[in-house]
Protein backbone atom coordinates (compact mmCIF):
# COMPACT_ATOMS: atom_id res chain seq x y z
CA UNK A 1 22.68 13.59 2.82
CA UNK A 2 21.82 11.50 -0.49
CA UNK A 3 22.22 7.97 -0.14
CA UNK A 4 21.54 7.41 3.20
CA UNK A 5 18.90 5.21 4.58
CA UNK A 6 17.15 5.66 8.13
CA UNK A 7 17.00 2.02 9.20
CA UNK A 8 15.35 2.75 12.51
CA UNK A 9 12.65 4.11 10.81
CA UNK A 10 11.83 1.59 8.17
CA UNK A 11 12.28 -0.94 11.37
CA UNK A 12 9.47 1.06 12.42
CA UNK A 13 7.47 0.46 9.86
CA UNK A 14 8.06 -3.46 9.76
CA UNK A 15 8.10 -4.77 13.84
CA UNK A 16 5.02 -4.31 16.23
CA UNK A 17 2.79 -2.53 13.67
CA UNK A 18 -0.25 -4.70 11.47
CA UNK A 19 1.17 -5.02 8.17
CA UNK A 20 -1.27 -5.83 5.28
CA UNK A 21 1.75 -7.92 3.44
CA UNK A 22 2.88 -11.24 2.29
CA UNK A 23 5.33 -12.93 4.58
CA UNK A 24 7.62 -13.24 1.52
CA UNK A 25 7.67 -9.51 1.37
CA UNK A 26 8.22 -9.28 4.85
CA UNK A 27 11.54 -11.94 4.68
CA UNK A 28 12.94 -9.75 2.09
CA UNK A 29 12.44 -6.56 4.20
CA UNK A 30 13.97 -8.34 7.01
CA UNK A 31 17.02 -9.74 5.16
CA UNK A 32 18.22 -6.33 4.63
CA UNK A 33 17.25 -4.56 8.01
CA UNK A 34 18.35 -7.52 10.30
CA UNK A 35 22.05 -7.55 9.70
CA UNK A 36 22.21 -3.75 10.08
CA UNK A 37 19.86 -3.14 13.20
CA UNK A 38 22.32 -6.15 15.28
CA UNK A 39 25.54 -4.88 13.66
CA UNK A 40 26.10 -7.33 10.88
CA UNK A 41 27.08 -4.69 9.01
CA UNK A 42 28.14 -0.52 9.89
CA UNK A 43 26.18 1.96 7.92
CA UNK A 44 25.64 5.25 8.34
CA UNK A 45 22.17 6.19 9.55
CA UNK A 46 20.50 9.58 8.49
CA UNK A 47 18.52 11.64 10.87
CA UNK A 48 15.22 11.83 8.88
CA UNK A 49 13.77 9.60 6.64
CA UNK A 50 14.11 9.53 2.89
CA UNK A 51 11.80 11.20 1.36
CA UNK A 52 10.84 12.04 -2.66
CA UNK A 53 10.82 15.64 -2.28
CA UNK A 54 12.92 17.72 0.09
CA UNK A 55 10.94 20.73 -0.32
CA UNK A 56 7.19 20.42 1.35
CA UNK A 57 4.78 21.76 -2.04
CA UNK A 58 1.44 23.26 -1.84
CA UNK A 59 -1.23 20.48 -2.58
CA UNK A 60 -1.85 22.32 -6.35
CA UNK A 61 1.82 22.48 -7.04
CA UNK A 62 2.55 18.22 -5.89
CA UNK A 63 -0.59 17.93 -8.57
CA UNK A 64 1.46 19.44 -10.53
CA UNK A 65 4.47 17.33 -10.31
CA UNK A 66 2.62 14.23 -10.00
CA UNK A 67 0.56 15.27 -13.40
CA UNK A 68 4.22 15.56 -15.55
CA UNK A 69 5.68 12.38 -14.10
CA UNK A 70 2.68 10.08 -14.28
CA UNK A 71 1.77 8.60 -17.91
CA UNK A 72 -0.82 10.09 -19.43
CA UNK A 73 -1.92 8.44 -22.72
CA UNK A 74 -5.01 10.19 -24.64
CA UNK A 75 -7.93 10.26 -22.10
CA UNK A 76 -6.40 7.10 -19.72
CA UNK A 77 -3.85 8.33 -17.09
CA UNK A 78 -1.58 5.36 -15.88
CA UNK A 79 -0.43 5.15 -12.25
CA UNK A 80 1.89 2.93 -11.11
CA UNK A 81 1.40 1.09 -7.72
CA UNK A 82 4.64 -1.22 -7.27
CA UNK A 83 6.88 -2.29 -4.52
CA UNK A 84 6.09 -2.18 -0.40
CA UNK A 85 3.06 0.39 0.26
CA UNK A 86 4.06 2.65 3.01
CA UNK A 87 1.80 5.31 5.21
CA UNK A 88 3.98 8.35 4.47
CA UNK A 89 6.77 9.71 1.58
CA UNK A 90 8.41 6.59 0.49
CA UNK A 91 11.70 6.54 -2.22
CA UNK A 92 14.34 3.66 -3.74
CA UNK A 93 16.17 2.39 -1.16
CA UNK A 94 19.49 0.99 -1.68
CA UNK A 95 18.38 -2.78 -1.48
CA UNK A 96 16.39 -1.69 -4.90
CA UNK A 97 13.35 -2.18 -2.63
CA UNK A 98 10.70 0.40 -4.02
CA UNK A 99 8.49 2.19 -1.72
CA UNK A 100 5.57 4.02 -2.62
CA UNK A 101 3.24 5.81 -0.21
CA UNK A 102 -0.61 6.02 0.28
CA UNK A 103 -0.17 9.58 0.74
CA UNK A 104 1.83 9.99 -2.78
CA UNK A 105 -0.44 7.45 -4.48
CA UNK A 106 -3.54 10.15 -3.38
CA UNK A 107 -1.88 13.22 -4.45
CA UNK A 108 -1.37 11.35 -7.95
CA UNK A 109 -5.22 9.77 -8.47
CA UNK A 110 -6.43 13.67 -7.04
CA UNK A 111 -3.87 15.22 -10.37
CA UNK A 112 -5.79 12.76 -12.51
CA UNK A 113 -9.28 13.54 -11.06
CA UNK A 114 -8.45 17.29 -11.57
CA UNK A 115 -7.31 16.92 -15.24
CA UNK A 116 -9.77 18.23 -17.42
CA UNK A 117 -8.66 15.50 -20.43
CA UNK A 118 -7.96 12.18 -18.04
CA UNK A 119 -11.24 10.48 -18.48
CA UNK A 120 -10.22 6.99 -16.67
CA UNK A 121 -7.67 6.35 -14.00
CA UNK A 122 -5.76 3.35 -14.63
CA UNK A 123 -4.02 1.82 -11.79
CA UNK A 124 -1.07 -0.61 -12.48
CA UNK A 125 -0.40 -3.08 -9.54
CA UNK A 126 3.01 -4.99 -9.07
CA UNK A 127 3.06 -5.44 -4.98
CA UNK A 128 3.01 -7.94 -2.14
CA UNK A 129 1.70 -5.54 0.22
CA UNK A 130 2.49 -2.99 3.26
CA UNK A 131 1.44 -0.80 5.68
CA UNK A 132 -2.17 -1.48 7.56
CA UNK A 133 -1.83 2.34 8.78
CA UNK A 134 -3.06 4.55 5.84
CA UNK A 135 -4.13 1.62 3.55
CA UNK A 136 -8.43 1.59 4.10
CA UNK A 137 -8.31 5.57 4.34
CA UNK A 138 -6.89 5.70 0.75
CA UNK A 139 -8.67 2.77 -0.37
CA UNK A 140 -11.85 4.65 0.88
CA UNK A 141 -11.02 7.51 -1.13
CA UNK A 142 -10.29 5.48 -4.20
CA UNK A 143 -14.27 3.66 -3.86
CA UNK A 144 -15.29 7.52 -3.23
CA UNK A 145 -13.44 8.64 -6.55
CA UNK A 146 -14.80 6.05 -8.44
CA UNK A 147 -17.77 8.28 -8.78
CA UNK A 148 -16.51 11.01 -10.13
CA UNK A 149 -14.28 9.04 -13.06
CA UNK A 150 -13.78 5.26 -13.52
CA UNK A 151 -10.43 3.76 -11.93
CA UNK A 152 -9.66 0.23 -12.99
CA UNK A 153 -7.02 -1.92 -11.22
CA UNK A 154 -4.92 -3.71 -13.70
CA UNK A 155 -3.13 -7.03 -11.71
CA UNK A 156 0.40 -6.73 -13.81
CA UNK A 157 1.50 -9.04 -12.16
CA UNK A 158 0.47 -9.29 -8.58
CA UNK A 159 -1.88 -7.37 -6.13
CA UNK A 160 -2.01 -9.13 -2.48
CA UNK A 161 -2.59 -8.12 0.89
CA UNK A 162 -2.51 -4.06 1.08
CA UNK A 163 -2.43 -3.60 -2.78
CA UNK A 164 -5.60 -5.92 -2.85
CA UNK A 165 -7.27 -4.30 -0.69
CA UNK A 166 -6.59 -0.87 -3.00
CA UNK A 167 -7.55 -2.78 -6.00
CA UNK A 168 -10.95 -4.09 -4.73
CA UNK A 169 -11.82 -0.31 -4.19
CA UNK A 170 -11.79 0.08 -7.91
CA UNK A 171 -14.54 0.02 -9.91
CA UNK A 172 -12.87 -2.78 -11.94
CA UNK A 173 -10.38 -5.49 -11.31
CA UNK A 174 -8.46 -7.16 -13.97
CA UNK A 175 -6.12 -9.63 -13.67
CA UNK A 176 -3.11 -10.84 -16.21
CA UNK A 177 -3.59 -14.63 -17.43
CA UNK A 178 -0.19 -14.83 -15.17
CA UNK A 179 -0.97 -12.60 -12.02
CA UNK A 180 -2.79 -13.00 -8.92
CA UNK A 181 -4.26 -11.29 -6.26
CA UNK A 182 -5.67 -12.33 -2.78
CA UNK A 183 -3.66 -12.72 1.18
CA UNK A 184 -6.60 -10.77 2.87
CA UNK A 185 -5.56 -11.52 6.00
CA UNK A 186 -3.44 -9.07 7.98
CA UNK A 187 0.51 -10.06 10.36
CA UNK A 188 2.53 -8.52 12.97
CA UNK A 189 6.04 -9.43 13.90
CA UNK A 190 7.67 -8.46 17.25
CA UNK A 191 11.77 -8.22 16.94
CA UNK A 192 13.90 -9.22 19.98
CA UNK A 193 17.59 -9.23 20.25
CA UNK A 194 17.69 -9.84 23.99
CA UNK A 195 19.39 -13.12 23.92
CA UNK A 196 21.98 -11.28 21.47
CA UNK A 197 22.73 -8.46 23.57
CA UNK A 198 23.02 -11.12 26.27
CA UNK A 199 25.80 -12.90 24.38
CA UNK A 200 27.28 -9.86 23.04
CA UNK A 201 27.46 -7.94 26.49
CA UNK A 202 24.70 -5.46 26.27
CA UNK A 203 22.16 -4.48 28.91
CA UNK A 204 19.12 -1.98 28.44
CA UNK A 205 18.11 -0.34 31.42
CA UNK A 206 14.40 0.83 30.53
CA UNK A 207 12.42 3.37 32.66
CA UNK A 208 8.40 4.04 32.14
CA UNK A 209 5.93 4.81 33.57
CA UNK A 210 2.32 3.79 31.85
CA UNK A 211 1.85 -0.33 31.95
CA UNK A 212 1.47 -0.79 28.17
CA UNK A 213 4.67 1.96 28.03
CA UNK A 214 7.16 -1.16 27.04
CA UNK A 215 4.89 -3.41 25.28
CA UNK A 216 6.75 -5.37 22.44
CA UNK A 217 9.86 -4.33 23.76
CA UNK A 218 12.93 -6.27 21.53
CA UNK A 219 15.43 -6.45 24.82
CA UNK A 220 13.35 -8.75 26.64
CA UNK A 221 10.90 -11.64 26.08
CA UNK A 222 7.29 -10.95 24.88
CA UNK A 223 4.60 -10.50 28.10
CA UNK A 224 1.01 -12.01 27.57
CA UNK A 225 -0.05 -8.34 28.13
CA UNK A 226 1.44 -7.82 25.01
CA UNK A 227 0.08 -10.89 22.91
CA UNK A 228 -2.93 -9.82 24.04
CA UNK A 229 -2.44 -6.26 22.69
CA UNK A 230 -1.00 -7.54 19.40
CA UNK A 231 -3.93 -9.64 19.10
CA UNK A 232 -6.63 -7.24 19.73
CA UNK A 233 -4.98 -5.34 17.25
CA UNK A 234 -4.88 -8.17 14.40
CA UNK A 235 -8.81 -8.62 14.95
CA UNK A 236 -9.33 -4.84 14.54
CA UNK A 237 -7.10 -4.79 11.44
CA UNK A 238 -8.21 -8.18 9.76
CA UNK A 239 -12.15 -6.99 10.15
CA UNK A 240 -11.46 -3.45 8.74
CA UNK A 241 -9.71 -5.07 5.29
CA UNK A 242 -12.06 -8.06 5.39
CA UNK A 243 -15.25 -6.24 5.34
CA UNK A 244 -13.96 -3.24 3.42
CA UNK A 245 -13.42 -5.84 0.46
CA UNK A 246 -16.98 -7.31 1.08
CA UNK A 247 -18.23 -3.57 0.80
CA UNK A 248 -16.33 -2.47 -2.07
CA UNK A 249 -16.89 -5.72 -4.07
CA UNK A 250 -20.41 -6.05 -3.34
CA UNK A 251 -19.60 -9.68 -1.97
CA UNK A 252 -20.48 -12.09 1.20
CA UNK A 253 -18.01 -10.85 4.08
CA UNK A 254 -17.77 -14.10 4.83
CA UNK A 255 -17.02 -15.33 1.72
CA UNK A 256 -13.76 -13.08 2.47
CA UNK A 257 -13.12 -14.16 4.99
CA UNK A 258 -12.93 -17.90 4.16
CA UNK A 259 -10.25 -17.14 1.95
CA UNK A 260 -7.80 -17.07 5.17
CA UNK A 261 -5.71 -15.05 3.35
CA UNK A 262 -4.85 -17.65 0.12
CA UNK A 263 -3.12 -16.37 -2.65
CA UNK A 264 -5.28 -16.85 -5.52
CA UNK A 265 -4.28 -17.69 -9.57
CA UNK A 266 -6.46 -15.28 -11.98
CA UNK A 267 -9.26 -17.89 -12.69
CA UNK A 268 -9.74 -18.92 -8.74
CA UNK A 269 -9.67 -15.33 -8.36
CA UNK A 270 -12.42 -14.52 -11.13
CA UNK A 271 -15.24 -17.30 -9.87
CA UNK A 272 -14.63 -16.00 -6.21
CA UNK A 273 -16.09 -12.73 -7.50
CA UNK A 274 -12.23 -10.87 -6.15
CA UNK A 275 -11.32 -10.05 -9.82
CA UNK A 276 -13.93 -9.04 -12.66
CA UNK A 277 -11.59 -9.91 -15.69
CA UNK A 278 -9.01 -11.82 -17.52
CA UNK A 279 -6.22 -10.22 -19.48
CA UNK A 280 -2.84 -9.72 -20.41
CA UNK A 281 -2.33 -6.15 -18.98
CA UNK A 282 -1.31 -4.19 -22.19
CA UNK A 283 -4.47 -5.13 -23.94
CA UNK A 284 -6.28 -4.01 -21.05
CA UNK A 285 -5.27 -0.57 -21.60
CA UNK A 286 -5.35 -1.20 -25.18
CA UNK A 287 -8.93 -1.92 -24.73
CA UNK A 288 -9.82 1.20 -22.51
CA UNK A 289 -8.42 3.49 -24.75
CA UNK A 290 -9.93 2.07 -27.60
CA UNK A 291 -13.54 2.56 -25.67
CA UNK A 292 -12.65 6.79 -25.76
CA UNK A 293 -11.78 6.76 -29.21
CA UNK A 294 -15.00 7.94 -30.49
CA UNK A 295 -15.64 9.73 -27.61
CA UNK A 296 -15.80 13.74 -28.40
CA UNK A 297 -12.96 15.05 -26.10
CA UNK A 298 -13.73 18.14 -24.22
CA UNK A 299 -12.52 19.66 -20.67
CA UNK A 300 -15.07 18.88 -18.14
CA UNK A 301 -15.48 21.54 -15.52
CA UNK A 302 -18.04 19.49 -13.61
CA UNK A 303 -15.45 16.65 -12.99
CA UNK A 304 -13.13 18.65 -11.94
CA UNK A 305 -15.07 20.69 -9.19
CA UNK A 306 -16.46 17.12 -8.36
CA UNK A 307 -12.58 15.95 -7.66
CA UNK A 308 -11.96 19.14 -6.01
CA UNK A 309 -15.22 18.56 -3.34
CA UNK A 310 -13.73 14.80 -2.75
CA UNK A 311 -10.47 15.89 -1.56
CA UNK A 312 -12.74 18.54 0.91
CA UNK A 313 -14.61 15.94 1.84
CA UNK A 314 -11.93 12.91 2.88
């Protein structure tokens, strides 16, 4: 059923889960699911949740796919990394909102790894944030990739929260004279509609058994048990992204964490040791492709088995 969004689901993915976002991401995600998850507004809701490909592929042939849609110029392949990062299959939603998933975003940096004439992965950033769930696993396999070709992070224009934490994985940062990058930090929202439904004349009648079973429940007012949950979960969250950055940028962790989660312009950014360069993004890649130029060209079956043992292997 094209068209239809699954607003339950992307609810899902924005209440009572760690989100590695900007709050001014998360306003405009809640500005469009608000209205419809208390009524404001009657919309059909599909069973399953959008997705970019109804037909599941083998991992060879989504290569494949990924390969002929990404933008491969000489030896650089381009991948874009815009809008709200999600764990799974993400699409354009009607709000023009564009999700894009950790699990996609892998599929296209393997396609690169395994193409015999890509000899640097560029990665084009344009995002507030997402998703905690997914985020260090791919950023992990980004740091590991590094290895096998170079992946630089172009800022074009901003990289913050969970698309920072992507970024500093690369083996180089650069930021546009414009951009910025930064909000390590990590935020959780709970959603309750209880003293709506009061008004309104509804009543949920909830049966469980387990005592964290109705944690963060939106018909009734948040327990301690469950600030102490979401809490424990925030710490967890906020030391995973805070030290990963320290790892991957070869920094103090606790110069990370003394950010608390600032949003930083490109030269703030650049004598904090969080970005490596300054420069407008298209003569970044300008620059990059210049370096191959006089480079002999040649199909490397050694990177490509090396790509091939790095997907075994995470």
């Amino acid at each position: 059923m094209q068209g239809l969004i699954n607003y339950p689901h992307i609810a899902s993915m924005a209440f009572n889960t760690p989100l590695y976002a900007t709050p001014e991401l998360i306003a405009g995600v809640k500005s469009v699911l608000i209205p419809r998850l208390t009524g404001g507004q009657a919309e059909t809701v599909s069973l399953e949740a959008a997705s970019e490909d109804a037909t599941p592929l083998m991992m060879t042939e989504q290569e494949d796919r990924e390969i002929r849609r990404m933008t491969i110029s000489g030896n650089i392949a381009v991948i874009n990394v815009h809008g709200v990062l999600v764990s799974r299959r993400g699409t354009i939603d009607q709000s023009c909102s564009e999700l894009i998933s950790y699990e996609r975003l892998r599929t296209q940096i393997s396609a690169a790894l395994n193409h015999d004439m890509v000899q640097e992965i560029v990665l084009d950033f344009h995002s507030g944030g997402g998703m905690a769930m997914g985020c260090k696993e791919l950023a992990d396999f980004i740091h590991a990739a590094t290895e096998i070709k170079p992946i630089t992070a172009i800022v074009n224009f901003a990289a913050y929260s969970a698309a920072y934490f992507l970024a500093a994985a690369c083996s180089k940062v650069i930021c546009s004279p414009t951009g910025g990058v930064g909000s390590i930090g990590v935020i959780l929202e709970t959603f309750e509609v209880s003293k709506w439904e009061e008004e309104v004349g509804i009543t949920y009648n909830t049966f469980y058994r387990g005592g964290h079973k109705n944690d963060m429940s939106p018909h009734e007012p948040i327990t301690e048990q469950a600030v102490a949950e979401i809490n424990q979960k925030l710490d967890k969250s906020y030391q995973i992204f805070t030290e990963s950055v320290a790892q991957y940028r070869e920094i103090d962790p606790q110069l990370v964490v003394d950010t608390e989660a600032r949003l930083f312009d490109p030269e703030e950014a650049l004598s904090l040791g969080l970005i490596d360069e300054i420069s407008p993004a298209q003569d970044a890649v300008n620059q990059i492709a210049q370096s191959y130029v006089q480079q002999e060209t040649r199909p490397s079956i050694g990177l490509r088995a090396a790509a091939i043992n790095l997907e075994s292997q995470l």
